[in-house]
PDB file of N, CA and C in Angstrom:
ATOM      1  N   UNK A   1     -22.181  10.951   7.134  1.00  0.00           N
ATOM      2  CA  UNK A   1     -21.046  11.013   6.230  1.00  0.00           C
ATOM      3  C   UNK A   1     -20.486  12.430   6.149  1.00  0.00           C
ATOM      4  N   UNK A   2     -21.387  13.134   6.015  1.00  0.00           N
ATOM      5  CA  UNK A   2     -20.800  15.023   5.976  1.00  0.00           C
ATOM      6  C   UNK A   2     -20.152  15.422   6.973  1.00  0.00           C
ATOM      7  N   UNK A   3     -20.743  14.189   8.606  1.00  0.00           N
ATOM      8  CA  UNK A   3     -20.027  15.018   9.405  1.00  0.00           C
ATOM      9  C   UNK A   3     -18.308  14.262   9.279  1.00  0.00           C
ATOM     10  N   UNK A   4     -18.082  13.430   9.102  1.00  0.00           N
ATOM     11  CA  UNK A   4     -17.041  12.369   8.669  1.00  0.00           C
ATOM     12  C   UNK A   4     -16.078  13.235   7.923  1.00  0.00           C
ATOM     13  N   UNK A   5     -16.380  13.676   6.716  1.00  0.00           N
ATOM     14  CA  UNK A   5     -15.358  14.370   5.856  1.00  0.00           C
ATOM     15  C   UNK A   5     -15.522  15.371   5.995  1.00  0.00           C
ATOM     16  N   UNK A   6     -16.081  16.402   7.463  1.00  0.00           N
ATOM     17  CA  UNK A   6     -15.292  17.614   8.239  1.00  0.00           C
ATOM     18  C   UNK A   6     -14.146  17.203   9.021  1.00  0.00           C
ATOM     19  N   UNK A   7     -14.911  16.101   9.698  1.00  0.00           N
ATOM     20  CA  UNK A   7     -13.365  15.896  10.503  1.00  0.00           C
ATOM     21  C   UNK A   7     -12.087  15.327  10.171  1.00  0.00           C
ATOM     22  N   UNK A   8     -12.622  14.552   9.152  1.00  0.00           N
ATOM     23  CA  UNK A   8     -11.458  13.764   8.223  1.00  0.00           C
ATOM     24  C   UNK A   8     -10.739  14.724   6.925  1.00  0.00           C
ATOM     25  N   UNK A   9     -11.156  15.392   6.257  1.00  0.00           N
ATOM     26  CA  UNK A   9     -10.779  15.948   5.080  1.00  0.00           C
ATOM     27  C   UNK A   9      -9.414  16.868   5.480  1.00  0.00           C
ATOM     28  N   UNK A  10      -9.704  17.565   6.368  1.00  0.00           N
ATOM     29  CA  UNK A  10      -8.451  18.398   6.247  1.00  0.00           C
ATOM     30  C   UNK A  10      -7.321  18.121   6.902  1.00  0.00           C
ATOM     31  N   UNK A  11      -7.240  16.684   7.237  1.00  0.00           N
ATOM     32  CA  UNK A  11      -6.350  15.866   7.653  1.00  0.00           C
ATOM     33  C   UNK A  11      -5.331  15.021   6.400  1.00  0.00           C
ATOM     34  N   UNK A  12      -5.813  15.331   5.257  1.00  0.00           N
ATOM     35  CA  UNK A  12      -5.444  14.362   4.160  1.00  0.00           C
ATOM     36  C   UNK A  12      -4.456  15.536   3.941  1.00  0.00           C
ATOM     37  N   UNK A  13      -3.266  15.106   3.584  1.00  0.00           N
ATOM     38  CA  UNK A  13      -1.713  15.566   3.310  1.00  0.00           C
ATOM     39  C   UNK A  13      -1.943  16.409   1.471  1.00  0.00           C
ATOM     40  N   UNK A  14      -1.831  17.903   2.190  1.00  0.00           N
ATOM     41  CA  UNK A  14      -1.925  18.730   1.062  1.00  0.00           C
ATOM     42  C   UNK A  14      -0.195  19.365   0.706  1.00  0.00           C
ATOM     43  N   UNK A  15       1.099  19.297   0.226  1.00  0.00           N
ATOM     44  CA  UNK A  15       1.955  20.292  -0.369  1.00  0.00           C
ATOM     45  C   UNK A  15       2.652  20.214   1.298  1.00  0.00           C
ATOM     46  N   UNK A  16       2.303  18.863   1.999  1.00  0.00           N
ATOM     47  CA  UNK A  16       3.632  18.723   3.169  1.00  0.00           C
ATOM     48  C   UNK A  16       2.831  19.401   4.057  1.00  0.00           C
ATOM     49  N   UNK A  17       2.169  19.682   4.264  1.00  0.00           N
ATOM     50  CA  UNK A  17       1.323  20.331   5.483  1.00  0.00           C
ATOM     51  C   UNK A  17       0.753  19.285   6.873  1.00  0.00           C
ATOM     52  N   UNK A  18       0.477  18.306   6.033  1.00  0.00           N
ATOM     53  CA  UNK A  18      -0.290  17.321   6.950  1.00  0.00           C
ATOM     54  C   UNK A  18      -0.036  16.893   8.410  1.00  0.00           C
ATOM     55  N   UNK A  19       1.370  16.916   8.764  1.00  0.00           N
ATOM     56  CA  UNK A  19       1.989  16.278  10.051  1.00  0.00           C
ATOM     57  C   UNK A  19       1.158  17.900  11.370  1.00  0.00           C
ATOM     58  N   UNK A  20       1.233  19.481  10.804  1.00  0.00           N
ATOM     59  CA  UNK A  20       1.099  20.550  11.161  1.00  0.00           C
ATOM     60  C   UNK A  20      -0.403  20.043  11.685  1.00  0.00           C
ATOM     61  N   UNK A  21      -1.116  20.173  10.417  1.00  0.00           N
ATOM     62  CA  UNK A  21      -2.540  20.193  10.200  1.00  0.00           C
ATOM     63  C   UNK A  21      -3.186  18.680  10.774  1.00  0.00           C
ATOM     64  N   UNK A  22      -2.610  17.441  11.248  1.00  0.00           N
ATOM     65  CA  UNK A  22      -3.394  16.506  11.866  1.00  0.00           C
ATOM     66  C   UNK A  22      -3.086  16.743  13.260  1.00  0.00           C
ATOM     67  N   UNK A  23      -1.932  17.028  13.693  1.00  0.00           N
ATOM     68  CA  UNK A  23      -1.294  17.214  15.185  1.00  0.00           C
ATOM     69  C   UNK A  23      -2.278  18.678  15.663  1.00  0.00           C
ATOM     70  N   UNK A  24      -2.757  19.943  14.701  1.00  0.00           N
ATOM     71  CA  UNK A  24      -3.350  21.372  15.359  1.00  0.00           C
ATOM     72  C   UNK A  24      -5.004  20.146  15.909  1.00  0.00           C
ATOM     73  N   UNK A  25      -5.087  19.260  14.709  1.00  0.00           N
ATOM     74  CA  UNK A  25      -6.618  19.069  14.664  1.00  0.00           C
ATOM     75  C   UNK A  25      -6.730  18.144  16.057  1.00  0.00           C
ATOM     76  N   UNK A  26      -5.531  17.101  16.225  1.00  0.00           N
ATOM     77  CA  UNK A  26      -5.808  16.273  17.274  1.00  0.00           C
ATOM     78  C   UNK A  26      -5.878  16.917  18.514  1.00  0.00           C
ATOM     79  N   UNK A  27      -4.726  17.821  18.687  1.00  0.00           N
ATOM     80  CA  UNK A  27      -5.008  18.706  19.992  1.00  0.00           C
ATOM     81  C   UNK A  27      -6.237  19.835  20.187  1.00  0.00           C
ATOM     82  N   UNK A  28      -6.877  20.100  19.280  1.00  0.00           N
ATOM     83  CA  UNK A  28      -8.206  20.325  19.705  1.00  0.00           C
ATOM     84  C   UNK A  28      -9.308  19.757  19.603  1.00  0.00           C
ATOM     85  N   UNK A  29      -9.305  17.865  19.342  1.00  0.00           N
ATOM     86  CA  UNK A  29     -10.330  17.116  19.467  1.00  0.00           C
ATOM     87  C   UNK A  29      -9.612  16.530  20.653  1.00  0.00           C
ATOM     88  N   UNK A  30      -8.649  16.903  21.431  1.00  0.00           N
ATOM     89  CA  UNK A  30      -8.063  16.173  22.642  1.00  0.00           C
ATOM     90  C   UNK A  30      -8.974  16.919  23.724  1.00  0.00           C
ATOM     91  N   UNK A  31      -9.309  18.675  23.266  1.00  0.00           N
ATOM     92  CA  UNK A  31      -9.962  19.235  24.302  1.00  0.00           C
ATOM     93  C   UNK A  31     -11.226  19.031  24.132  1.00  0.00           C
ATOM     94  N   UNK A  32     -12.271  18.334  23.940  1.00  0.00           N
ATOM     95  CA  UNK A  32     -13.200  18.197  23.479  1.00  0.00           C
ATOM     96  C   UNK A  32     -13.770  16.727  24.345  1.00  0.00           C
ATOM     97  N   UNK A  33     -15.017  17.440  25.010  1.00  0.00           N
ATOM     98  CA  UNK A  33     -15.467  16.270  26.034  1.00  0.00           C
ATOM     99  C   UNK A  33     -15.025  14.617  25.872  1.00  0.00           C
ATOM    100  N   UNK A  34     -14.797  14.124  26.518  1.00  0.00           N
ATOM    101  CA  UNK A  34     -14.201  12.545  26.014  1.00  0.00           C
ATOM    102  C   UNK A  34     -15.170  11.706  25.294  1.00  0.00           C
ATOM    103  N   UNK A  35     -16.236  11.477  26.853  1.00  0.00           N
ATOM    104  CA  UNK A  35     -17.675  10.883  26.241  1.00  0.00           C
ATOM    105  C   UNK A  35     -18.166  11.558  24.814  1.00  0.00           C
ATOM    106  N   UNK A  36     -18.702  12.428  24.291  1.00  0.00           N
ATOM    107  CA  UNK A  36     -19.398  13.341  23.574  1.00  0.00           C
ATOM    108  C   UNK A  36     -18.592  12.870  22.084  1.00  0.00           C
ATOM    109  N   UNK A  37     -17.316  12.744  22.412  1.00  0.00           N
ATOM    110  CA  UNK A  37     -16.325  12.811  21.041  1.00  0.00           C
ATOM    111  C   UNK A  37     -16.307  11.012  20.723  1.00  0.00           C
ATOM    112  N   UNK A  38     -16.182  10.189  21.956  1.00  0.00           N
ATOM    113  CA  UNK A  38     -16.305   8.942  21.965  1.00  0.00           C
ATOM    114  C   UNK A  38     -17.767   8.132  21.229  1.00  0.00           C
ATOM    115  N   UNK A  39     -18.937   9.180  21.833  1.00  0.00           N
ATOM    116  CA  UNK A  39     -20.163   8.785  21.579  1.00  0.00           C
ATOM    117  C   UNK A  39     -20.162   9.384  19.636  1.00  0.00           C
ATOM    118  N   UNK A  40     -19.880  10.378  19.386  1.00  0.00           N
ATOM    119  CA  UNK A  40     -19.836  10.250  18.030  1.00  0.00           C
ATOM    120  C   UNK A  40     -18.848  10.005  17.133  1.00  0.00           C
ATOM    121  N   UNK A  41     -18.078   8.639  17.423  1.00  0.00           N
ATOM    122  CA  UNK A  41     -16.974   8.256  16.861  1.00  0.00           C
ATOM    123  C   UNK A  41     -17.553   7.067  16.583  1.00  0.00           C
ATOM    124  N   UNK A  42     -18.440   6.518  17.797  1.00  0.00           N
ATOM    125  CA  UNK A  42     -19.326   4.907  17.676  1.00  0.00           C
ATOM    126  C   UNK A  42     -20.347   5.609  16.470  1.00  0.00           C
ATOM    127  N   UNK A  43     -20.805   6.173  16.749  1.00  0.00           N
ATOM    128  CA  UNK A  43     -22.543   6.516  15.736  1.00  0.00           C
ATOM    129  C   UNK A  43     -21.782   6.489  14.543  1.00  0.00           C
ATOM    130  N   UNK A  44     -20.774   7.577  14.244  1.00  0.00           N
ATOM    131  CA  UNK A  44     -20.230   7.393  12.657  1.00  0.00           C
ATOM    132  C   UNK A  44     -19.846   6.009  12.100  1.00  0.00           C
ATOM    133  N   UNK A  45     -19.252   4.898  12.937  1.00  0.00           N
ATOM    134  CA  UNK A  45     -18.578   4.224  12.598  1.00  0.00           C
ATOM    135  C   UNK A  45     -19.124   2.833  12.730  1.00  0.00           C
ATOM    136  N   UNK A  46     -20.577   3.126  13.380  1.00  0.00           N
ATOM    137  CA  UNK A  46     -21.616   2.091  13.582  1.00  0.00           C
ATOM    138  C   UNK A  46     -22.491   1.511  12.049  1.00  0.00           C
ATOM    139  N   UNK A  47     -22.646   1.922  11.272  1.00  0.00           N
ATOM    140  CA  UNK A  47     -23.284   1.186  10.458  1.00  0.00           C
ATOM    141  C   UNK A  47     -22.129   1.123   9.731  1.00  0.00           C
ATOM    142  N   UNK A  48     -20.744   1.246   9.334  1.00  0.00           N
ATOM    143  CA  UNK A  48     -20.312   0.559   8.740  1.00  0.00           C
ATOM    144  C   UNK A  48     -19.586  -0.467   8.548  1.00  0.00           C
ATOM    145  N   UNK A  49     -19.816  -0.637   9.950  1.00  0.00           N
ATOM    146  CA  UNK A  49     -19.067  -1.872  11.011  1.00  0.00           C
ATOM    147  C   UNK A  49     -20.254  -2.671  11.133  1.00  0.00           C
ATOM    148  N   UNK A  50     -21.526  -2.282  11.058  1.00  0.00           N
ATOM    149  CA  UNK A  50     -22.822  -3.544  11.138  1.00  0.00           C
ATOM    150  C   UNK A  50     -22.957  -4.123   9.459  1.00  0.00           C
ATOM    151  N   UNK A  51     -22.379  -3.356   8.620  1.00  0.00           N
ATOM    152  CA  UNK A  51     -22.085  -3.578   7.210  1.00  0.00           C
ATOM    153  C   UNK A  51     -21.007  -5.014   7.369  1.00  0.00           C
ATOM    154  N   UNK A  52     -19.863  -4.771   7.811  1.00  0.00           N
ATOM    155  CA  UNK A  52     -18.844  -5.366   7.891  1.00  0.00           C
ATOM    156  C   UNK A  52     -19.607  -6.634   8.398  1.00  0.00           C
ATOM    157  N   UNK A  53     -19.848  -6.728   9.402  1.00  0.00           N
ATOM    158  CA  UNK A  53     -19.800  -7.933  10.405  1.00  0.00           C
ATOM    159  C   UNK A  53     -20.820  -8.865   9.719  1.00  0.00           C
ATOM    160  N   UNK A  54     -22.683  -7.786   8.924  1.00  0.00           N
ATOM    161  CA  UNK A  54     -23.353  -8.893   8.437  1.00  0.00           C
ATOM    162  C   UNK A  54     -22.519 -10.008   7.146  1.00  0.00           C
ATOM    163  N   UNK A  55     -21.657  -9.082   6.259  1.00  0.00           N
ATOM    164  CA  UNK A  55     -20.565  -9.733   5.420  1.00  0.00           C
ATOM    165  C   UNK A  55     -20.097 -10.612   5.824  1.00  0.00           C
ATOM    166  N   UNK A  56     -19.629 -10.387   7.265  1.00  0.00           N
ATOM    167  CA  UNK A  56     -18.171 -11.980   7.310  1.00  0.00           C
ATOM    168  C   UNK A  56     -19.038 -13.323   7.750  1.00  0.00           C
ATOM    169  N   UNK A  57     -20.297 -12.745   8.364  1.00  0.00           N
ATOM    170  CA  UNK A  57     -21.506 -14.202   8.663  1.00  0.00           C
ATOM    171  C   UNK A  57     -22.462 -14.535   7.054  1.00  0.00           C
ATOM    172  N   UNK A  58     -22.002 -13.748   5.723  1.00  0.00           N
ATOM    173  CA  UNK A  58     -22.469 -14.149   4.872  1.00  0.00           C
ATOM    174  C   UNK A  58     -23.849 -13.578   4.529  1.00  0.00           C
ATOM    175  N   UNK A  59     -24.086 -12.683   5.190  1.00  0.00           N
ATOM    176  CA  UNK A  59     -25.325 -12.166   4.618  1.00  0.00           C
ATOM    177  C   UNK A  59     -24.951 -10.242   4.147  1.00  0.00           C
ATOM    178  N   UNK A  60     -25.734 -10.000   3.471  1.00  0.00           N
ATOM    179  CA  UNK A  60     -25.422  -8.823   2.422  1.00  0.00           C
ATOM    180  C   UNK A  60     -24.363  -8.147   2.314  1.00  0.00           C
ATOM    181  N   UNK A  61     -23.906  -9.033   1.501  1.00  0.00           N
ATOM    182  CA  UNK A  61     -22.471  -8.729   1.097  1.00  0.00           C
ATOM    183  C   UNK A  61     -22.753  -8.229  -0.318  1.00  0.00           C
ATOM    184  N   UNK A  62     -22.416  -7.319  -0.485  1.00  0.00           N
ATOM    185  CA  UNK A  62     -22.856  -6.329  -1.791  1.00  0.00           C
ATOM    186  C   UNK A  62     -21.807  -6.896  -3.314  1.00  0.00           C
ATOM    187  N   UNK A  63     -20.748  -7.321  -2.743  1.00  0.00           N
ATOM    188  CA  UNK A  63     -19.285  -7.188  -3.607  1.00  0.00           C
ATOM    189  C   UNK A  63     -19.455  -8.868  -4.002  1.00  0.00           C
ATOM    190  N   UNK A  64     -19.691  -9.646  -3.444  1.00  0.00           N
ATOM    191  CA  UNK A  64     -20.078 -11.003  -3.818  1.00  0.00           C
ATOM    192  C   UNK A  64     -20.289 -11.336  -4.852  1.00  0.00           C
ATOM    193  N   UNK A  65     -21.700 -11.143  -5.191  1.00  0.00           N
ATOM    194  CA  UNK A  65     -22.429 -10.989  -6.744  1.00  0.00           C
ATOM    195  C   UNK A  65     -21.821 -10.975  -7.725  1.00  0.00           C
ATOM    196  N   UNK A  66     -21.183  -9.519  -7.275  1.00  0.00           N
ATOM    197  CA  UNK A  66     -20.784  -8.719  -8.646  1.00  0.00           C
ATOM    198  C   UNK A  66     -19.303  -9.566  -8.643  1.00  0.00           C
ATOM    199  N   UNK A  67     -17.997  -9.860  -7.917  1.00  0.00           N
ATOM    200  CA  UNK A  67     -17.467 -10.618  -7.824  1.00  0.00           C
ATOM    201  C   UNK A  67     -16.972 -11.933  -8.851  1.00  0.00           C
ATOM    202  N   UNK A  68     -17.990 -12.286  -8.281  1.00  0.00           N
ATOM    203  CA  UNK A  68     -18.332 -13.927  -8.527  1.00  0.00           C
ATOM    204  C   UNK A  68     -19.807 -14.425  -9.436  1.00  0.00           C
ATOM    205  N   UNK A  69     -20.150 -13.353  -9.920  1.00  0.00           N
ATOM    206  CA  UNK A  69     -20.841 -13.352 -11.349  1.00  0.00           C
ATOM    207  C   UNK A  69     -20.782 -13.839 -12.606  1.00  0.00           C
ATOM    208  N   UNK A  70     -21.660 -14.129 -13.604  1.00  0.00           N
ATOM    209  CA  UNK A  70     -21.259 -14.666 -14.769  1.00  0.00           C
ATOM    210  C   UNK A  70     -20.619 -13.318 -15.105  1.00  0.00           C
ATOM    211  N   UNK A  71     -20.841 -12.086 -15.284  1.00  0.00           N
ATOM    212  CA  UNK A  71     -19.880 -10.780 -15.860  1.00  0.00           C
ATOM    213  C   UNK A  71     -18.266 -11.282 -15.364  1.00  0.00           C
ATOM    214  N   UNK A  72     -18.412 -11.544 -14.041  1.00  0.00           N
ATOM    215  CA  UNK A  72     -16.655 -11.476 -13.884  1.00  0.00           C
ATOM    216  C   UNK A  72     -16.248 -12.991 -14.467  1.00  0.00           C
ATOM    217  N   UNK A  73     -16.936 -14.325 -14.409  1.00  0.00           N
ATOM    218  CA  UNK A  73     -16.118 -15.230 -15.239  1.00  0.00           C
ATOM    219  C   UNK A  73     -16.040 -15.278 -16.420  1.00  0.00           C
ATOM    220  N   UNK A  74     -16.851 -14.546 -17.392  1.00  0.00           N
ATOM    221  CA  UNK A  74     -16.562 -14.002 -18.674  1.00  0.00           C
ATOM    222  C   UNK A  74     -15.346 -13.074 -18.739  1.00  0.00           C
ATOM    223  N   UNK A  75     -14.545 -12.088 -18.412  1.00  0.00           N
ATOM    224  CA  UNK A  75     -14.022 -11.453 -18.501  1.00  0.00           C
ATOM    225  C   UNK A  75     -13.003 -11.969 -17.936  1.00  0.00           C
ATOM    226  N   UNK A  76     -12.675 -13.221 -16.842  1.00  0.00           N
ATOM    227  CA  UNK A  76     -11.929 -13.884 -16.427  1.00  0.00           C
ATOM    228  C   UNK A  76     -11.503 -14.473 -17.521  1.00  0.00           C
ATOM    229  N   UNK A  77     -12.208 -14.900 -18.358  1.00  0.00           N
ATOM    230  CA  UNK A  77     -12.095 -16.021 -19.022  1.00  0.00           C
ATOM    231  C   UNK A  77     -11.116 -15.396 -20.832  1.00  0.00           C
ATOM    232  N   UNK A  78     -11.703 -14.182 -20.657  1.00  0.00           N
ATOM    233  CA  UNK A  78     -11.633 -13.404 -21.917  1.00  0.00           C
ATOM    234  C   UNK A  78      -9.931 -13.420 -21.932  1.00  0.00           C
ATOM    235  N   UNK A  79      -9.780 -12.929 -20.702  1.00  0.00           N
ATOM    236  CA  UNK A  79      -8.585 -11.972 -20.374  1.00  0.00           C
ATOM    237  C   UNK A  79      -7.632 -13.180 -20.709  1.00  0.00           C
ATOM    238  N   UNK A  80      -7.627 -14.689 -20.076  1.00  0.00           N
ATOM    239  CA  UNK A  80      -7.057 -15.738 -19.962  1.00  0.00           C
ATOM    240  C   UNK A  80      -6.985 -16.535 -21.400  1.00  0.00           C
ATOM    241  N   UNK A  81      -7.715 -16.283 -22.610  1.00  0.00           N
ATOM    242  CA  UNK A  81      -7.815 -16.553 -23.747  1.00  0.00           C
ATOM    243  C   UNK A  81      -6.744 -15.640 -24.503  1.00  0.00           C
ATOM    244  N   UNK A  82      -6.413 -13.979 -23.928  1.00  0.00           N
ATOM    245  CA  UNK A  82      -5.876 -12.857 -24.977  1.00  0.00           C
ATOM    246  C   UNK A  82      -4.616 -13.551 -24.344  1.00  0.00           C
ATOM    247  N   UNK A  83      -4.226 -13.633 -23.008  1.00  0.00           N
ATOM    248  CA  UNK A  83      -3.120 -13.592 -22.759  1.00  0.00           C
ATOM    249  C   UNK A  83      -2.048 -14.992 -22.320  1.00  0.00           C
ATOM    250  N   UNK A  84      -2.689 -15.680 -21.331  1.00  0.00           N
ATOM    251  CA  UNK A  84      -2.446 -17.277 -21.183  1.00  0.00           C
ATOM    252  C   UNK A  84      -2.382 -18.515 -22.567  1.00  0.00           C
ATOM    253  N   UNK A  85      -3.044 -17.815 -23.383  1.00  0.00           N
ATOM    254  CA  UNK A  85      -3.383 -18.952 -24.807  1.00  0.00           C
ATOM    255  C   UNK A  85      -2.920 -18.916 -25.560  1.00  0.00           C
ATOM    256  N   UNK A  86      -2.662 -17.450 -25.739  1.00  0.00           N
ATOM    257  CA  UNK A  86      -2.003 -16.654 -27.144  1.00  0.00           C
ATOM    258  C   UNK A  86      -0.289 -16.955 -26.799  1.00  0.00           C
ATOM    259  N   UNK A  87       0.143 -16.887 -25.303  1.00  0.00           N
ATOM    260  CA  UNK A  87       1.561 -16.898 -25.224  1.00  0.00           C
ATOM    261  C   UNK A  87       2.309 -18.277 -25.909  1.00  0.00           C
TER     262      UNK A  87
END
């Protein structure tokens, strides 16, 4: 992750700078071995893509639960009583 938001952070649009500051950064990750830059683009982006994929086959999906919980149909329900009932 630390190495993630070196390469990512100073790409995020500060006071109009950003178009300067992503175009200086791309042309010197353009000079930068292909393989080497390729191989740690998979590693960063590998477990959160093995995250993703166990989700869409239904297994540990973190957001589910909490989701689709008695907490969220209570508060579903709350919200739909102040505002749907009362109108």
């Amino acid at each position: 992750m630390a190495l993630f938001l070196v390469i990512t952070k100073p790409m995020i649009a500060t006071e109009g700078r950003a178009a300067g500051t992503c175009t200086d950064r791309a042309r010197r990750y353009a000079e930068l071995p292909p393989q080497a830059f390729a191989f740690t683009k998979r590693e960063l982006r590998s477990r959160p893509l093995e995250r993703i994929a166990a989700a869409r086959v239904g297994r540990a999906e973190p957001r589910l639960a909490a989701w689709l919980g008695e907490e969220t149909k209570r508060a579903a329900a709350a919200a739909v009583r102040r505002t749907v009932l009362q109108a």
